[in-house]
Protein backbone atom coordinates (compact mmCIF):
# COMPACT_ATOMS: atom_id res chain seq x y z
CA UNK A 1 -15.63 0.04 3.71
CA UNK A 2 -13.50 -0.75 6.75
CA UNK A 3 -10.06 -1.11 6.95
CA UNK A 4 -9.96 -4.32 8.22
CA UNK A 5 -12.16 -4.91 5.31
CA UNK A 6 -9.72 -4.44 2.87
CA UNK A 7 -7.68 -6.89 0.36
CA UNK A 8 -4.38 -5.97 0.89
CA UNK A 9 -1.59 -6.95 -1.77
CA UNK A 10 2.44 -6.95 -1.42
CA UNK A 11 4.23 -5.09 -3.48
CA UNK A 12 6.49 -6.96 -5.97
CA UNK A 13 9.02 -4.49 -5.37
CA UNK A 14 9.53 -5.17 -1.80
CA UNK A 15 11.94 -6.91 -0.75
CA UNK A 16 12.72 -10.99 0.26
CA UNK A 17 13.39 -10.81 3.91
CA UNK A 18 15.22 -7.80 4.49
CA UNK A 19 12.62 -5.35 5.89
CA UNK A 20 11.46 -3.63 3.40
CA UNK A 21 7.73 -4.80 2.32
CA UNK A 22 4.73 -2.48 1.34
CA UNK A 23 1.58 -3.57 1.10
CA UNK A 24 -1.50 -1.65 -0.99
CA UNK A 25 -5.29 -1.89 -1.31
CA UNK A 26 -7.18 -0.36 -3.76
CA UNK A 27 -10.86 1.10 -3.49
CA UNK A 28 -12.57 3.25 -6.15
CA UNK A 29 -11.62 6.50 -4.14
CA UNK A 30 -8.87 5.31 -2.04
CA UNK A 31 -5.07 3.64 -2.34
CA UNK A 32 -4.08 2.18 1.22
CA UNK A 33 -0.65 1.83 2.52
CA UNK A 34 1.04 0.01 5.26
CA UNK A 35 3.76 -2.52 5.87
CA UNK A 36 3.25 -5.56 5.92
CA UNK A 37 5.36 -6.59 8.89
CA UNK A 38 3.34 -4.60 11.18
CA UNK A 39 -0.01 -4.80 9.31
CA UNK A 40 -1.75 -3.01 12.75
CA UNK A 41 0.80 -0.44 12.73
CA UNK A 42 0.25 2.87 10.84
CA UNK A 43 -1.03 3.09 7.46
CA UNK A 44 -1.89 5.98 5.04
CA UNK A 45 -4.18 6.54 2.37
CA UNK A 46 -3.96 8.80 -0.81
CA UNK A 47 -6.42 9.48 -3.86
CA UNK A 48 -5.70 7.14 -6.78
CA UNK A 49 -4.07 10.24 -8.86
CA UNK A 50 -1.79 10.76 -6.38
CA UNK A 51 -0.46 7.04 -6.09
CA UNK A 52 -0.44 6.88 -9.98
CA UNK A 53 1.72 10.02 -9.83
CA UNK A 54 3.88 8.88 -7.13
CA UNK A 55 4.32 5.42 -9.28
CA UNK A 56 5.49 7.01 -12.27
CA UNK A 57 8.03 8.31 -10.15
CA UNK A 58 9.50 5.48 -9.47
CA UNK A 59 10.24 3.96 -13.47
């Protein structure tokens, strides 16, 4: 699958209008990451453990 292929889904975290606004999409292998002002800008991808890790971080 493509990038450009992908169903990309803001974060309910992010914020209203300030700046800060991640958006993710989710493959079987793959979690994507970019923001979602500048969704051609630079964008990561990490294996589903490690996003689930680095969520349970964050409660």
């Amino acid at each position: 699958m493509s990038t450009t292929d992908l169903v990309w889904f803001k974060s309910s975290y992010s914020s209203g209008g300030d700046g800060d606004c991640v958006e993710v999409a989710t493959c079987p292998s793959t979690v994507h990451v970019r923001d979602s002002k500048n969704p051609d800008g630079p964008q990561f991808a990490v294996a589903p453990a490690a996003w689930a890790g680095f969520l349970a971080q964050l409660v």
